[in-house]
PDB file of N, CA and C in Angstrom:
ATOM      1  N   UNK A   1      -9.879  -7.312  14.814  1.00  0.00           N
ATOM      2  CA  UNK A   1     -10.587  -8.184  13.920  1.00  0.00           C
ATOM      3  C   UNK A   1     -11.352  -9.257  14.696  1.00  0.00           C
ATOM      4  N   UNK A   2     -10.846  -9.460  15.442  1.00  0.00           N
ATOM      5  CA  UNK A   2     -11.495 -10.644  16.922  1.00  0.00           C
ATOM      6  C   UNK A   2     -12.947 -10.153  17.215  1.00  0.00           C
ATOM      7  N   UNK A   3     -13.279  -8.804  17.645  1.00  0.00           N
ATOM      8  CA  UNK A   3     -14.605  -8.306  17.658  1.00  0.00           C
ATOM      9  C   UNK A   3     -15.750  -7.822  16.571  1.00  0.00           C
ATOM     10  N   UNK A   4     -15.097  -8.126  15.471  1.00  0.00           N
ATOM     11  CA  UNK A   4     -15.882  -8.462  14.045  1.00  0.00           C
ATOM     12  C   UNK A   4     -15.922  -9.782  13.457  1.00  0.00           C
ATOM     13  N   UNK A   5     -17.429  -9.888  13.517  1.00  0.00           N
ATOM     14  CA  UNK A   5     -17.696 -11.105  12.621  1.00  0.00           C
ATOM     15  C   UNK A   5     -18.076 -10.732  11.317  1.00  0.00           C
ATOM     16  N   UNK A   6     -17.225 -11.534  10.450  1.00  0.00           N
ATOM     17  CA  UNK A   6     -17.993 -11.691   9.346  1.00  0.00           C
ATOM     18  C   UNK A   6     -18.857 -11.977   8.753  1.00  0.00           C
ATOM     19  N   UNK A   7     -19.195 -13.187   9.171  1.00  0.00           N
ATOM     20  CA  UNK A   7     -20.940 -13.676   9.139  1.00  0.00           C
ATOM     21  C   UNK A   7     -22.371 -12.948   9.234  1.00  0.00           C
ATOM     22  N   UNK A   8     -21.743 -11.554  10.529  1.00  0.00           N
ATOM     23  CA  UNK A   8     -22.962 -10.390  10.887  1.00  0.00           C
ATOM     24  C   UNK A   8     -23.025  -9.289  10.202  1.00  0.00           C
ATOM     25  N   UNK A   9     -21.781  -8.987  10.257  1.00  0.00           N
ATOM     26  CA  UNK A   9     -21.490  -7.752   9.433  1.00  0.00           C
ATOM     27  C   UNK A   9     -20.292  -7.521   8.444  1.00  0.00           C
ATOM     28  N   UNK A  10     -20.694  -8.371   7.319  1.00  0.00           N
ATOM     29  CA  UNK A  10     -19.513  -8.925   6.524  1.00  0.00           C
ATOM     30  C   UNK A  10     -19.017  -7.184   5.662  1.00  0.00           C
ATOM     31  N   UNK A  11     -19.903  -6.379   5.289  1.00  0.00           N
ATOM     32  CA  UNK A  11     -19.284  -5.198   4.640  1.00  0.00           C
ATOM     33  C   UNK A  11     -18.263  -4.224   5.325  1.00  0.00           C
ATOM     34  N   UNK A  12     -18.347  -4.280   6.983  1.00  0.00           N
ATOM     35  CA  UNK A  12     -17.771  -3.776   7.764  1.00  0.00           C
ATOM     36  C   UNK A  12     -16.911  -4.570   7.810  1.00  0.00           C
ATOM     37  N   UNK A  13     -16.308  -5.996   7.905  1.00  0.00           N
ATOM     38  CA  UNK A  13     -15.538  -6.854   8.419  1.00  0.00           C
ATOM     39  C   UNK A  13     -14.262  -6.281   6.603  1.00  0.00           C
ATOM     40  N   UNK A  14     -15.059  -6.486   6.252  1.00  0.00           N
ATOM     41  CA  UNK A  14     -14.401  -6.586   4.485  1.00  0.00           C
ATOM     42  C   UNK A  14     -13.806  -5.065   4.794  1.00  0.00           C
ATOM     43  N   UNK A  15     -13.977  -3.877   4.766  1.00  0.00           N
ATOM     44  CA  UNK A  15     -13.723  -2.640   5.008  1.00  0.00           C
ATOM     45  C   UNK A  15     -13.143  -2.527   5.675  1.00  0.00           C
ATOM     46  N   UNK A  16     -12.746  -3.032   7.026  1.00  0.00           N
ATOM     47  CA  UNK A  16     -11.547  -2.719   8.215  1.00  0.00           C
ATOM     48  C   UNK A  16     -10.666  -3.914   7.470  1.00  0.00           C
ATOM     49  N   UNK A  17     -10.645  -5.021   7.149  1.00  0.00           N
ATOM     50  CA  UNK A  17      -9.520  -5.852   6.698  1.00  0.00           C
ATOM     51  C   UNK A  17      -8.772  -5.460   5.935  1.00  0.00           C
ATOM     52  N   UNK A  18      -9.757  -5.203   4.952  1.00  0.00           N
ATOM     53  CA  UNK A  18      -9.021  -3.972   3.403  1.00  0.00           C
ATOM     54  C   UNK A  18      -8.136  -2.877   3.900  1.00  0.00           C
ATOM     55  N   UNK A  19      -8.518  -2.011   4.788  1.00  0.00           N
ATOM     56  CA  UNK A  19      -8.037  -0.451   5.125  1.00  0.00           C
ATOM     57  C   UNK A  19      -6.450  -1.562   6.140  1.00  0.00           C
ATOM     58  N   UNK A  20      -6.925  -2.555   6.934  1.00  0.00           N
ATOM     59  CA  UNK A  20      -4.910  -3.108   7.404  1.00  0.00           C
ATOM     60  C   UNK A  20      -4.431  -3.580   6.147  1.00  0.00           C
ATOM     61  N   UNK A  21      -4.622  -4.225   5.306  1.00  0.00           N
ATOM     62  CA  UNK A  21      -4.351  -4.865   4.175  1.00  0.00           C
ATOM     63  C   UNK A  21      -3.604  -3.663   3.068  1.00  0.00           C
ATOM     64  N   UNK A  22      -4.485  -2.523   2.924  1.00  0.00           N
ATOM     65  CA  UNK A  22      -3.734  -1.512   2.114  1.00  0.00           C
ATOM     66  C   UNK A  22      -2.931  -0.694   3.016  1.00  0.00           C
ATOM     67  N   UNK A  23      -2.861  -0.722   4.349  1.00  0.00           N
ATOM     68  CA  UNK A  23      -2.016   0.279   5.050  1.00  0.00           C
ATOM     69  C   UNK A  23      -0.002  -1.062   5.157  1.00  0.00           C
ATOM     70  N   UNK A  24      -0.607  -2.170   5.224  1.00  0.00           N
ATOM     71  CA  UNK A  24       0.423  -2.975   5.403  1.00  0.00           C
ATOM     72  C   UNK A  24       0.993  -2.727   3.978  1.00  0.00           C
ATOM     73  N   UNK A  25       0.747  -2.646   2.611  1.00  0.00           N
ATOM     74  CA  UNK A  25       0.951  -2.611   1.317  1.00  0.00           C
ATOM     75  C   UNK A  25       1.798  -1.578   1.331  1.00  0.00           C
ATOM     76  N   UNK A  26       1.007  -0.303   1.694  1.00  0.00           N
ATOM     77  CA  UNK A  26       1.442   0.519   1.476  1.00  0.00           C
ATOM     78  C   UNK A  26       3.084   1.023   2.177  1.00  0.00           C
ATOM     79  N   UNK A  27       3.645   0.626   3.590  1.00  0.00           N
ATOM     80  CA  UNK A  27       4.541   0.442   4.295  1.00  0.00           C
ATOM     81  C   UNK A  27       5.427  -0.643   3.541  1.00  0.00           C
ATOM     82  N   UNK A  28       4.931  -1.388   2.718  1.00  0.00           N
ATOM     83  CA  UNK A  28       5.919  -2.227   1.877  1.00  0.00           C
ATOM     84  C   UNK A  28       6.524  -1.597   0.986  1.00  0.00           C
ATOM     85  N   UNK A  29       5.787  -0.782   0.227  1.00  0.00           N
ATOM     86  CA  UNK A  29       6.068   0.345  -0.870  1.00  0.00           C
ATOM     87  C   UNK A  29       6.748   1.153  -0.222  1.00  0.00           C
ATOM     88  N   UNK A  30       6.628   1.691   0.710  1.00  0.00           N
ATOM     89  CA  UNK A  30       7.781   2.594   1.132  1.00  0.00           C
ATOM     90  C   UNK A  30       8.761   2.237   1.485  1.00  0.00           C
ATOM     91  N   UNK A  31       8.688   1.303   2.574  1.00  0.00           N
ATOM     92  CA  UNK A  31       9.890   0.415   2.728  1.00  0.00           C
ATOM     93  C   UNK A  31      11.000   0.104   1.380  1.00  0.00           C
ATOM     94  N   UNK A  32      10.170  -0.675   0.978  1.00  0.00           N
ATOM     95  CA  UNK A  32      11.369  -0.757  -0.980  1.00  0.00           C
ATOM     96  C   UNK A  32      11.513   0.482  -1.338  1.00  0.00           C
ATOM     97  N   UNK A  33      10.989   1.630  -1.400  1.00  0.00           N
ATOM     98  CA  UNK A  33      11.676   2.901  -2.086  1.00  0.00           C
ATOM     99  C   UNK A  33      12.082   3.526  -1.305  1.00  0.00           C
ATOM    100  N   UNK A  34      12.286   3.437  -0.245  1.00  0.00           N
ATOM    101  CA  UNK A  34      13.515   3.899   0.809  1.00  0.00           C
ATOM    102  C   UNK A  34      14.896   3.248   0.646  1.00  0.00           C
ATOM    103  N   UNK A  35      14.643   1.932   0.686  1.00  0.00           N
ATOM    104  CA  UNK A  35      15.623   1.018   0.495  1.00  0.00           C
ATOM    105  C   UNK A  35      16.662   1.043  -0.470  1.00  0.00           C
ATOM    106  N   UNK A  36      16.368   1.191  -1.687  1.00  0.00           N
ATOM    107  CA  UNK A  36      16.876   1.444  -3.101  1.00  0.00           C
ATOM    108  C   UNK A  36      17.572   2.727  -3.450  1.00  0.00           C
ATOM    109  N   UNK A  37      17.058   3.323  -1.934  1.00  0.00           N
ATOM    110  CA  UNK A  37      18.343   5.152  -2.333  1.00  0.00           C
ATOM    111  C   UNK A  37      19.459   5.211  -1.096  1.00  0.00           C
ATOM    112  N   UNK A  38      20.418   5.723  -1.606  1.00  0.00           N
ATOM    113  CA  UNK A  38      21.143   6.240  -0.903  1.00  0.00           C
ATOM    114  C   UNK A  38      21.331   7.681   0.098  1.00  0.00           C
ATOM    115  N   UNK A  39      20.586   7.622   1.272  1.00  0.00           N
ATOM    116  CA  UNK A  39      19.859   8.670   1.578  1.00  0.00           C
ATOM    117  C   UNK A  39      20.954   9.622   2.702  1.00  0.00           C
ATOM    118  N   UNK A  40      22.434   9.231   2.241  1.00  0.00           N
ATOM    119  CA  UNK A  40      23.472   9.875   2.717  1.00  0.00           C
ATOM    120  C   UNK A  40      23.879  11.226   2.087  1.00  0.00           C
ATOM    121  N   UNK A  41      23.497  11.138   0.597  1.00  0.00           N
ATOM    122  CA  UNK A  41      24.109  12.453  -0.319  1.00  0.00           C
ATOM    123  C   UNK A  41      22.527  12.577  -0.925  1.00  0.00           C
ATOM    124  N   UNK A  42      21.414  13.527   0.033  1.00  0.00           N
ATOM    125  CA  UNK A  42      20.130  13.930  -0.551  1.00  0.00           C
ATOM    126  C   UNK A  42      20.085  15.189  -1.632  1.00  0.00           C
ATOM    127  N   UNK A  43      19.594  15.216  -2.466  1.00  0.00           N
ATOM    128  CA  UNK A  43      19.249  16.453  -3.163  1.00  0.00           C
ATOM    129  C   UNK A  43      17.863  16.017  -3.962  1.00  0.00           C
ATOM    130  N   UNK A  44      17.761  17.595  -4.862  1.00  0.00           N
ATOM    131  CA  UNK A  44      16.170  17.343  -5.816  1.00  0.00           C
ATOM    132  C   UNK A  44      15.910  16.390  -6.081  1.00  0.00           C
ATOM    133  N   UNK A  45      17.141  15.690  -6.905  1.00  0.00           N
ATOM    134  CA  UNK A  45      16.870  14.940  -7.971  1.00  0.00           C
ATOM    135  C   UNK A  45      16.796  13.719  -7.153  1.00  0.00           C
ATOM    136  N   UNK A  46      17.401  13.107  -6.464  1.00  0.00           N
ATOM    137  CA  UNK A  46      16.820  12.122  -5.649  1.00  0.00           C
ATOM    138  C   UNK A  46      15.596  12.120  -4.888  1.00  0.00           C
ATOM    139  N   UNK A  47      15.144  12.906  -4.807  1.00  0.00           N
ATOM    140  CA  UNK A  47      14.201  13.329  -4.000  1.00  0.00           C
ATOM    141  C   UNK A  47      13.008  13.023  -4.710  1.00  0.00           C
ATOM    142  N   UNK A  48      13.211  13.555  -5.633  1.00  0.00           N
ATOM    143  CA  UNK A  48      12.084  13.289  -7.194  1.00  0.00           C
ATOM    144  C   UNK A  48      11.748  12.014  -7.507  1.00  0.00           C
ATOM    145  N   UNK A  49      13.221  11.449  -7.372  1.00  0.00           N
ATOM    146  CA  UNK A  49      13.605   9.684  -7.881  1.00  0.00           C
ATOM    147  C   UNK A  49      12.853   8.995  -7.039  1.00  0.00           C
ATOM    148  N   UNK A  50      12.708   9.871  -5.853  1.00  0.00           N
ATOM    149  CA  UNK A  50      11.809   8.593  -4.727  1.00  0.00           C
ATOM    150  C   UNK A  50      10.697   8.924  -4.452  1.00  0.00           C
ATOM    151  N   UNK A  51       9.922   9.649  -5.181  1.00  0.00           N
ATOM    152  CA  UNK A  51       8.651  10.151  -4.975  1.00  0.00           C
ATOM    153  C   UNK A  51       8.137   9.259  -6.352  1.00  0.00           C
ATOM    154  N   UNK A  52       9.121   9.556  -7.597  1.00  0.00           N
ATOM    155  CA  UNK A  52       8.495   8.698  -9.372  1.00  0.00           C
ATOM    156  C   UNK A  52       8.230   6.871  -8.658  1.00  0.00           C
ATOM    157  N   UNK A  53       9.604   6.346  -7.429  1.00  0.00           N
ATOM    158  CA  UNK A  53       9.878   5.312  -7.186  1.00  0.00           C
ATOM    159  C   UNK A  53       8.281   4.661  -6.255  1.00  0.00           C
ATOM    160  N   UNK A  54       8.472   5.855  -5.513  1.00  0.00           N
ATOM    161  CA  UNK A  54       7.010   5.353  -4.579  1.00  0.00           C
ATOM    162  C   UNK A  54       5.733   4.930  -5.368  1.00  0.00           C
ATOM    163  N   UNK A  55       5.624   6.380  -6.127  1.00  0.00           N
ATOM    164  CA  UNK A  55       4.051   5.993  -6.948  1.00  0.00           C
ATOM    165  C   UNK A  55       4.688   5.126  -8.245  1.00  0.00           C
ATOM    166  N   UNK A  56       5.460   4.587  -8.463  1.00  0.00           N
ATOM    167  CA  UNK A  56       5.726   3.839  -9.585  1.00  0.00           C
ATOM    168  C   UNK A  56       5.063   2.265  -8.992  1.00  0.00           C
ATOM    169  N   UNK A  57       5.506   2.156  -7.694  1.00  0.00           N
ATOM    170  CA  UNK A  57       4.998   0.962  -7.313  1.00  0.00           C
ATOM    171  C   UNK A  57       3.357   0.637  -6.457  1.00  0.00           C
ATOM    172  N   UNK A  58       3.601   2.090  -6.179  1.00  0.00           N
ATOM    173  CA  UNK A  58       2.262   2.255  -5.332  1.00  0.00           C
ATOM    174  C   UNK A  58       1.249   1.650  -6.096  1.00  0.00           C
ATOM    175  N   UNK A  59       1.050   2.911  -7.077  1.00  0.00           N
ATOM    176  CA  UNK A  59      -0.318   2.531  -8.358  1.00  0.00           C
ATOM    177  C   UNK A  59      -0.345   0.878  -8.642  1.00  0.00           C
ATOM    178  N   UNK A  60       0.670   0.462  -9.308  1.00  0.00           N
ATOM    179  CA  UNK A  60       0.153  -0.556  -9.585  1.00  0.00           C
ATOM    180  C   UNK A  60      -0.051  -1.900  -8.630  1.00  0.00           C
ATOM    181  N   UNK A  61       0.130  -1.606  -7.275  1.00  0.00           N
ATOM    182  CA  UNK A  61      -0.345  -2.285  -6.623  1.00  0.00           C
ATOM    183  C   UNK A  61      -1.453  -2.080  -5.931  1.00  0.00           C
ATOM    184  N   UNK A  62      -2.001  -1.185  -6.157  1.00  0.00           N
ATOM    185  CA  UNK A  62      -3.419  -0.165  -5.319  1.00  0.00           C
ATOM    186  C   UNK A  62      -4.481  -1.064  -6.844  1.00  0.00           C
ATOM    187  N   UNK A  63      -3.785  -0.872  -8.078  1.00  0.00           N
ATOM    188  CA  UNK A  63      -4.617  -1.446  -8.960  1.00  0.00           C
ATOM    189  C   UNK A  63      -5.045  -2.451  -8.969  1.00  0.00           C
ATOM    190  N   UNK A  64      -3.807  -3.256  -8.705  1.00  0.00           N
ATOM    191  CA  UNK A  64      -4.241  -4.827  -8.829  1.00  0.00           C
ATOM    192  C   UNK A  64      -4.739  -5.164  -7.363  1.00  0.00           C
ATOM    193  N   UNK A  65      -4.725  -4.553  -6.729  1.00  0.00           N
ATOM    194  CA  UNK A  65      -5.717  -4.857  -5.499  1.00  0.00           C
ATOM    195  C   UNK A  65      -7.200  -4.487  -5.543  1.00  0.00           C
ATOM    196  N   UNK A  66      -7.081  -3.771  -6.202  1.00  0.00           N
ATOM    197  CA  UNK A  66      -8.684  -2.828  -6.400  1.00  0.00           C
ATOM    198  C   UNK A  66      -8.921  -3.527  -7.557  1.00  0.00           C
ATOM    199  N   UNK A  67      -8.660  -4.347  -9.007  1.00  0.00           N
ATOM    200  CA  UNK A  67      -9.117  -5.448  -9.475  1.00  0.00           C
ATOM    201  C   UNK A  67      -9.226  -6.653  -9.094  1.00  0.00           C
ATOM    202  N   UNK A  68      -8.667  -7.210  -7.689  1.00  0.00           N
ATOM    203  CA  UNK A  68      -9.061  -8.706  -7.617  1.00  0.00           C
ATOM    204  C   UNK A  68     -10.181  -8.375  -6.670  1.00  0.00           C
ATOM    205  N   UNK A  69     -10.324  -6.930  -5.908  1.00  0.00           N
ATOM    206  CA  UNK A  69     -11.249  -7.078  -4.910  1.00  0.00           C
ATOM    207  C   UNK A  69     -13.004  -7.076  -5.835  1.00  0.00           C
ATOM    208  N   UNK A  70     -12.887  -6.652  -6.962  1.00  0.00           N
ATOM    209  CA  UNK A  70     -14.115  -6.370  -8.016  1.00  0.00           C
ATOM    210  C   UNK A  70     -14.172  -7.513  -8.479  1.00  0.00           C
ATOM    211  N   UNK A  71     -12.960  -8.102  -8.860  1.00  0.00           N
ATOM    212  CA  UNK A  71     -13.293  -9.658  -9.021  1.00  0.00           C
ATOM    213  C   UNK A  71     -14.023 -10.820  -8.174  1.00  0.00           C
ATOM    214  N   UNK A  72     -13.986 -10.804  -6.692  1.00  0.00           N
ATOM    215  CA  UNK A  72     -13.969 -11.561  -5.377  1.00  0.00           C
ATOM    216  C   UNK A  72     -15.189 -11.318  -5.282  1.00  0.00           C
TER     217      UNK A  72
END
């Protein structure tokens, strides 16, 4: 980020910030739905549970990021 200015090339600067910004998000989301299972006794149905768990949180944080950025 040190070798991008914003001032010169603010659509590029905005576009690499965004892409660490949703990759850090996204490692949060996984992080918490890893966290929340017990990944000693695996089967389907857990398996399922943490895939509904991931995109349960994913989406709506991909949303409300992708509405304040339309807002900004």
């Amino acid at each position: 980020m040190q070798v991008l200015n914003q001032d010169e090339m603010p659509l590029l600067y905005s576009l690499v910030f965004g892409e660490g910004v949703l990759n850090d998000a996204a490692s949060v989301v996984l992080f918490n739905a890893i966290q929340s299972f017990d990944l000693t006794h695996i089967n389907l149905r857990i398996a399922f549970q943490f895939i509904g768990n991931f995109f349960y949180l994913f989406f709506p944080s991909t949303m409300l990021g992708v509405v304040v950025n339309w807002v900004a």
